[in-house]
Protein backbone atom coordinates (compact mmCIF):
# COMPACT_ATOMS: atom_id res chain seq x y z
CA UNK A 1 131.90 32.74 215.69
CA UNK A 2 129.76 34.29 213.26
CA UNK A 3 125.83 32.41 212.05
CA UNK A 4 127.96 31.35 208.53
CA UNK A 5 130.64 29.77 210.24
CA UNK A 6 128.43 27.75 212.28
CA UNK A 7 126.64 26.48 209.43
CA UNK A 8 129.72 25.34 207.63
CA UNK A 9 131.24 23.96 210.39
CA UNK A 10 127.88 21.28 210.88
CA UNK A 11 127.95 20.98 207.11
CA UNK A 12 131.47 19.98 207.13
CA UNK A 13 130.56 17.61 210.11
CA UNK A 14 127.51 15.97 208.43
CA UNK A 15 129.78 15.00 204.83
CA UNK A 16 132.83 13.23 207.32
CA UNK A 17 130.27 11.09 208.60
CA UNK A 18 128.74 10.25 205.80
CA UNK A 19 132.27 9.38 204.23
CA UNK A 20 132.86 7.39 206.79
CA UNK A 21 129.77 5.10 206.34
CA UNK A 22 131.15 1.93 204.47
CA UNK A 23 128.41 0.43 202.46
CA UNK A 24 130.15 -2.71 200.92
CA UNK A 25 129.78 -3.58 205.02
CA UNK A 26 126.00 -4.38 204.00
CA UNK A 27 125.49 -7.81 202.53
CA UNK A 28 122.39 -6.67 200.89
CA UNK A 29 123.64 -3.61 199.59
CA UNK A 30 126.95 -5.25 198.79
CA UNK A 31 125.39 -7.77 196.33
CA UNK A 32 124.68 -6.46 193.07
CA UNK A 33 120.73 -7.04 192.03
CA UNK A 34 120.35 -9.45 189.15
CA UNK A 35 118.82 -7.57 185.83
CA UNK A 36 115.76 -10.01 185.82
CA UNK A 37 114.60 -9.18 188.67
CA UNK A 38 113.73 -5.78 187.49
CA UNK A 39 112.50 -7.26 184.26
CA UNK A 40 110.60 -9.66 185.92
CA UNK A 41 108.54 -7.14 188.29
CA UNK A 42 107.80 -4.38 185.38
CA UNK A 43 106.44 -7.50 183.50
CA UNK A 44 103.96 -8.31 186.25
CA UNK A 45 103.25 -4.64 186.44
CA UNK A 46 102.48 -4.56 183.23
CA UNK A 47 100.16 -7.99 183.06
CA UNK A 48 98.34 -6.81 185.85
CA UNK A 49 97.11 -4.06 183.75
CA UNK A 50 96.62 -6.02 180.92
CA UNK A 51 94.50 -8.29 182.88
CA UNK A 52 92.78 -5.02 184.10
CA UNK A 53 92.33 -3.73 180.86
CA UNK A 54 90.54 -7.10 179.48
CA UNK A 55 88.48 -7.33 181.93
CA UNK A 56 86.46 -4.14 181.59
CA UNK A 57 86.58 -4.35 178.15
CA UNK A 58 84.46 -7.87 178.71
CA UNK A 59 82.53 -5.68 181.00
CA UNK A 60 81.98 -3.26 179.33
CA UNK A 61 81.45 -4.50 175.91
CA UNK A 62 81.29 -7.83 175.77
CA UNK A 63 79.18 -9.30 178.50
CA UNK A 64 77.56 -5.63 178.60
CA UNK A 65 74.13 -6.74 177.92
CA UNK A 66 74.40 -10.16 180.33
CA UNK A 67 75.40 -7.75 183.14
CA UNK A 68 72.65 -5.05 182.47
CA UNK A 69 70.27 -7.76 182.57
CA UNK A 70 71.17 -9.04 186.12
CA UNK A 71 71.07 -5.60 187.29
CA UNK A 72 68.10 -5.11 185.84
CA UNK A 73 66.55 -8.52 187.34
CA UNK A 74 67.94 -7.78 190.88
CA UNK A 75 66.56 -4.20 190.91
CA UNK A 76 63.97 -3.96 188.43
CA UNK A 77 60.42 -4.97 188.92
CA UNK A 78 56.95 -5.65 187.38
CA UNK A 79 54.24 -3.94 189.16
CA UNK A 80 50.92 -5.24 188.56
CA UNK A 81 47.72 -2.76 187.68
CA UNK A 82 44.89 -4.50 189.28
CA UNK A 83 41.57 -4.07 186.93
CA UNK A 84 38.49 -3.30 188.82
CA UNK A 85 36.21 -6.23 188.41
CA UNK A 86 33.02 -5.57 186.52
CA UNK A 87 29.72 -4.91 188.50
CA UNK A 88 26.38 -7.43 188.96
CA UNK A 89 23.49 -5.33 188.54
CA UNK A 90 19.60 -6.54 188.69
CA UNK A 91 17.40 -5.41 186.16
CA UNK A 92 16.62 -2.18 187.49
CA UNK A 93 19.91 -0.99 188.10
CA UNK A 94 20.47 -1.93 191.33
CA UNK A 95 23.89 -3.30 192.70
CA UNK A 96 24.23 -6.92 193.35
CA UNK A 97 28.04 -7.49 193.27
CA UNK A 98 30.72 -4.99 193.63
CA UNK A 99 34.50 -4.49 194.27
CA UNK A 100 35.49 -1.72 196.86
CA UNK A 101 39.69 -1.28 197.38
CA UNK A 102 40.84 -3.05 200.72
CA UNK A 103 44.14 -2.93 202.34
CA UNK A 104 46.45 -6.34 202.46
CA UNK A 105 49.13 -6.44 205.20
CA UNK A 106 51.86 -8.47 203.95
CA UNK A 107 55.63 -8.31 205.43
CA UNK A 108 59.27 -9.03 204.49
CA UNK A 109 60.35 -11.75 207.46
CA UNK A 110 64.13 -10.89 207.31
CA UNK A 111 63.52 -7.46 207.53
CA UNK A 112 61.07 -7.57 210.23
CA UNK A 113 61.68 -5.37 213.53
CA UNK A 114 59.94 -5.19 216.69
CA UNK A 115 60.06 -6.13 220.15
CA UNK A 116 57.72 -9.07 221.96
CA UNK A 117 54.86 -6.13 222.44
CA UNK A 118 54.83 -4.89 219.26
CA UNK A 119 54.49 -8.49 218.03
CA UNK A 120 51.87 -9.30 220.29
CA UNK A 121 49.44 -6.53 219.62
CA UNK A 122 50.29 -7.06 215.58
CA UNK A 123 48.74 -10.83 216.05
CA UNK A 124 46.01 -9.13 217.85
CA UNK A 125 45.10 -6.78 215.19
CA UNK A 126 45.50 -9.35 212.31
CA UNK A 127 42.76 -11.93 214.87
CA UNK A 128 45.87 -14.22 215.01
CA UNK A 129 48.10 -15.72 217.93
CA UNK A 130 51.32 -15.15 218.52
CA UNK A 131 52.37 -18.68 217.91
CA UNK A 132 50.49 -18.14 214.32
CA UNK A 133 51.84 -15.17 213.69
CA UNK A 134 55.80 -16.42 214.11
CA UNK A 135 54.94 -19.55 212.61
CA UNK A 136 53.88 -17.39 209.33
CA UNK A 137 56.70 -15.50 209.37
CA UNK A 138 58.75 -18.48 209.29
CA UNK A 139 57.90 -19.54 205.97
CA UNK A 140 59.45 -17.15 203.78
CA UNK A 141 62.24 -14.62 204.44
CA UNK A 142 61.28 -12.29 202.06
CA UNK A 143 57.89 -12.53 201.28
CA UNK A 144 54.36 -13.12 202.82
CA UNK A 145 51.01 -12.40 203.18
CA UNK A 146 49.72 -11.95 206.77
CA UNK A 147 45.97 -10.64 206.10
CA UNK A 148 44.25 -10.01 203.02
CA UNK A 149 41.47 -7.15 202.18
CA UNK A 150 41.12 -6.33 206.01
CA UNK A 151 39.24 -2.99 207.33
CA UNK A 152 40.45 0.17 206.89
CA UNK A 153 40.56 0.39 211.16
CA UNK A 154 42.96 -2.29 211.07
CA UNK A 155 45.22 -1.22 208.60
CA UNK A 156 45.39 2.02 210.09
CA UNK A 157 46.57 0.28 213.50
CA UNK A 158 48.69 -1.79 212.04
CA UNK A 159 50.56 1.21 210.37
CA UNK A 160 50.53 3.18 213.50
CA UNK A 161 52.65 0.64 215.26
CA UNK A 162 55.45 1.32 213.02
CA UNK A 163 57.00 -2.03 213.08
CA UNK A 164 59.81 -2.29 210.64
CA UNK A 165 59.41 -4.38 207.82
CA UNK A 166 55.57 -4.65 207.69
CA UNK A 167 54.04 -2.69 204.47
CA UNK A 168 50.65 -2.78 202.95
CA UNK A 169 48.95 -3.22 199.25
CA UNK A 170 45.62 -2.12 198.57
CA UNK A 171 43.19 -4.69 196.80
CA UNK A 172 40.11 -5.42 195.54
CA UNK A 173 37.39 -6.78 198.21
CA UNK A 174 34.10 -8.31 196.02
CA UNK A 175 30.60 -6.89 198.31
CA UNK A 176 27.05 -8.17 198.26
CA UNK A 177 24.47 -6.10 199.48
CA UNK A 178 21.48 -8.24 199.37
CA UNK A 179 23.70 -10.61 200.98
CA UNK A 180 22.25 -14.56 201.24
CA UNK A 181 18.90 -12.89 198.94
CA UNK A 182 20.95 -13.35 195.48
CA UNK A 183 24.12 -15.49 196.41
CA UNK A 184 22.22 -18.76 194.39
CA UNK A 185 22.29 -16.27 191.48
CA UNK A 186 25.42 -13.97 192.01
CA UNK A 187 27.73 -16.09 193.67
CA UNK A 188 30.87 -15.48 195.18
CA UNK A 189 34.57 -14.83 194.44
CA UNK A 190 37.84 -16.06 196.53
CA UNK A 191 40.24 -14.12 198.09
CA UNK A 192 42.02 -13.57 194.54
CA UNK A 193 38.92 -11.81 193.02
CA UNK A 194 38.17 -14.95 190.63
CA UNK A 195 34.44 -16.34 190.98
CA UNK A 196 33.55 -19.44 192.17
CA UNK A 197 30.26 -19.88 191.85
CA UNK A 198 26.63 -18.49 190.30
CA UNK A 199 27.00 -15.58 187.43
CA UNK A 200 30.73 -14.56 189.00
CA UNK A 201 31.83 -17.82 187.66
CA UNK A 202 30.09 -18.01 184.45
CA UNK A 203 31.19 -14.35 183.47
CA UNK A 204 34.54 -14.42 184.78
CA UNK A 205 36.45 -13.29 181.81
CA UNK A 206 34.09 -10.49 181.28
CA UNK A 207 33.90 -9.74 184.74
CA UNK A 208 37.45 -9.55 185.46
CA UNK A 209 38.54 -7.43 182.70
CA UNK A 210 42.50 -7.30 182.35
CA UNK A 211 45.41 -6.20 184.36
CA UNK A 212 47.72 -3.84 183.36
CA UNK A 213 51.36 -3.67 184.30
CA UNK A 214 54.33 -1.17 185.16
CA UNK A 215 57.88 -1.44 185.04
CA UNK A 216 60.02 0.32 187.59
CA UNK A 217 63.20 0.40 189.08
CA UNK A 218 63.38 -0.03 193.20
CA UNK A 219 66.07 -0.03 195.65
CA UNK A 220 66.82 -2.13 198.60
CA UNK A 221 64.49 -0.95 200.55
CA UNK A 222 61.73 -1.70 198.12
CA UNK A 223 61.04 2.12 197.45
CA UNK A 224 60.23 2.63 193.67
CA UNK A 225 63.24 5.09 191.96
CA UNK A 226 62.09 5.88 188.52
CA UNK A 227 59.63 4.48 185.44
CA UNK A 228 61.60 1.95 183.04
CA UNK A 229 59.39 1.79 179.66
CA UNK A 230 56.09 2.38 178.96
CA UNK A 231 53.23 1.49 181.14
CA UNK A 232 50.03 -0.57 180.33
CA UNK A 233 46.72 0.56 181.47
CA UNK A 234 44.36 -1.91 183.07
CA UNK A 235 41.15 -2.46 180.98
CA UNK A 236 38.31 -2.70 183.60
CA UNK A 237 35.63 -4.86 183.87
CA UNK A 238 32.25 -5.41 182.15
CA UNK A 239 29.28 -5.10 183.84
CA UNK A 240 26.89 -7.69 183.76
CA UNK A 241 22.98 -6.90 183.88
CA UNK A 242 20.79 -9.58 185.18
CA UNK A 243 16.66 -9.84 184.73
CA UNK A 244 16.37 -10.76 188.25
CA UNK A 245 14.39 -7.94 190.44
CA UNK A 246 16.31 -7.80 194.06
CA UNK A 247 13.40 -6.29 195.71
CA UNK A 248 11.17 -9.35 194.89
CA UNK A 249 14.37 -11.49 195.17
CA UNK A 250 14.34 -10.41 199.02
CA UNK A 251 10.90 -10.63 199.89
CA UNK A 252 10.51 -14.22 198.24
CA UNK A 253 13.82 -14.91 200.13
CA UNK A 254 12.17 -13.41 203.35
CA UNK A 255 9.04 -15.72 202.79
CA UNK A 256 11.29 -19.25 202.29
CA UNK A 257 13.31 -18.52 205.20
CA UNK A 258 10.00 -17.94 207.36
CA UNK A 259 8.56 -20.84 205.88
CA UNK A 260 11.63 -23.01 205.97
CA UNK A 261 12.03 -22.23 209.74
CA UNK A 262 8.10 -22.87 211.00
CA UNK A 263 7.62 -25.90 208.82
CA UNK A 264 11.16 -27.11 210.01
CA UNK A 265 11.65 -28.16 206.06
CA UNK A 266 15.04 -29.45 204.52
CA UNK A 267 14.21 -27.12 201.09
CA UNK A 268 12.16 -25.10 199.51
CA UNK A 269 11.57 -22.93 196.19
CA UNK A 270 9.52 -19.97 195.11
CA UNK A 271 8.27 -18.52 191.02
CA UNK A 272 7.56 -15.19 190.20
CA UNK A 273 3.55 -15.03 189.42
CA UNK A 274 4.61 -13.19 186.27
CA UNK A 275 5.28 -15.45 182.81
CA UNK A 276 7.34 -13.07 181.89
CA UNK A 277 9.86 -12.39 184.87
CA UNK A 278 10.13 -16.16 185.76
CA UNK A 279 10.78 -16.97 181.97
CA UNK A 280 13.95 -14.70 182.51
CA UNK A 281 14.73 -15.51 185.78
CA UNK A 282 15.08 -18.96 184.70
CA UNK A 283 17.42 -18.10 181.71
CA UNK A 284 19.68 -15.95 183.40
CA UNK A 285 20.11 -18.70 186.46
CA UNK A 286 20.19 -21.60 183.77
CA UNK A 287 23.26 -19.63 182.42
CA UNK A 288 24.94 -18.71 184.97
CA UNK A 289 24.87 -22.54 186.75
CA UNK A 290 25.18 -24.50 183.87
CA UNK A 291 27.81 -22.56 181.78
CA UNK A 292 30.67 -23.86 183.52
CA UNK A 293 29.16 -26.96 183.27
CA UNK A 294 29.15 -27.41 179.73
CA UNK A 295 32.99 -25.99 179.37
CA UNK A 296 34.12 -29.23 181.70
């Protein structure tokens, strides 16, 4: 028998036993669908688009701007431009009071890696416990500080650790070289950079200056993307000039201590032996402690 025969012969085959296949046998295929059922699923078909449809168009047009603004508050973010503060000088120049940049270690809690060790020597570096340390983390799962304006050693430590979840900021740390010698006059700031007492209180706006701010886009992982608007410069501080002479400062300082410590005395005071200098060292301390004084 020849290929063609063979072919026709299993075609023949295959359209008897298809013939003999009695469909009205099948209830299901037997029954006859109703005509609303078709009607009825091309209609939800159809509103399912249409629901589609309306709700980009809200999307997209008319919630558009309460949608850009969520996306906008859940990725973009204000980045403050720290002004330097101003400088304390004496009357010959010399530095009283200045700001030097210091690192801040400050960590995200629920993002926070690290095994018992790592933890451990972190509370070490940072001259806390361990019990401290978790007990800090604990407070906040997504922000907090966990030393401010430490040395540049530590930070460096810290970072080298490589614990997941810690970062760092750089500040502004406030330094006194003559130390105890001016702090009646100078004063002091906090941690924040704002003064507290003396001339860093009484000059604080001028001091302080004014921060600037940028605006900039970040991702999850806190990493800045791109620029959004424009950015404001920070306007610096003033400095502030003082008629006090540190040199003689120190030495009269040097004196009262000695004198304080032999005498075993509570107090004491000391004048300059010029008119002249005292006059102005009077003013400028006059100022500077009862300024805030007279805004209260």
């Amino acid at each position: 028998m020849s290929m063609n025969g063979k072919k026709s012969a299993a075609k023949g085959r295959a359209n008897a036993s298809a013939r003999s296949v009695n469909y009205s046998t099948s209830p299901l295929l037997a029954t006859p669908t109703p005509p609303w059922r078709s009607k009825l699923l091309v209609a939800l078909v159809g509103l399912g688009f249409a629901v589609l449809l309306g709700r980009a168009i809200y999307v997209q047009i008319v919630a558009a701007p309460f949608f850009l603004k969520q996306g906008e508050i859940r990725y973009g973010h204000t980045i403050e431009l720290p002004a330097s503060r101003g400088r304390i000088v004496d009357r010959n120049g010399l530095i009283l009071a200045a700001s030097v940049p210091a690192p801040s270690i400050w960590a995200i809690p629920k993002d926070l890696e690290g095994d018992a060790r790592s933890r451990a020597r972190l509370a070490t570096l940072l001259d806390m416990t361990s019990a401290a340390l978790e007990a800090r983390l604990a407070d906040n799962p997504n922000f907090v500080w966990l030393r401010r304006q430490v040395d540049e050693n530590v930070a460096k430590a810290v970072k080298n650790l490589n614990v997941k979840g810690i970062h760092e900021v750089r500040e502004y740390k406030r330094k006194y070289p003559e130390g105890e010698a001016a702090a009646h006059v100078v004063g002091f700031t906090n941690v924040e950079d704002r003064g507290q007492e003396g001339v860093e209180l009484a000059f604080q706006k001028e001091l302080a200056g004014r921060d600037g701010t940028r605006r900039v886009i970040k991702d999850r992982l806190g990493r800045v993307i791109e620029d959004v608007g424009d950015s404001v410069a920070p306007v610096e501080g003033q400095d502030i000039g003082l008629a006090v002479d540190s040199k003689v400062q120190f030495f009269a300082y040097q004196r009262i201590r000695d004198a304080v410590a032999a005498n075993k005395a509570r107090r004491a005071a000391s004048s300059s032996s010029t008119r002249r200098a005292a006059r102005c060292w009077r003013w400028r301390t006059f100022r500077a402690i009862r300024r805030p004084t007279a805004r209260t």
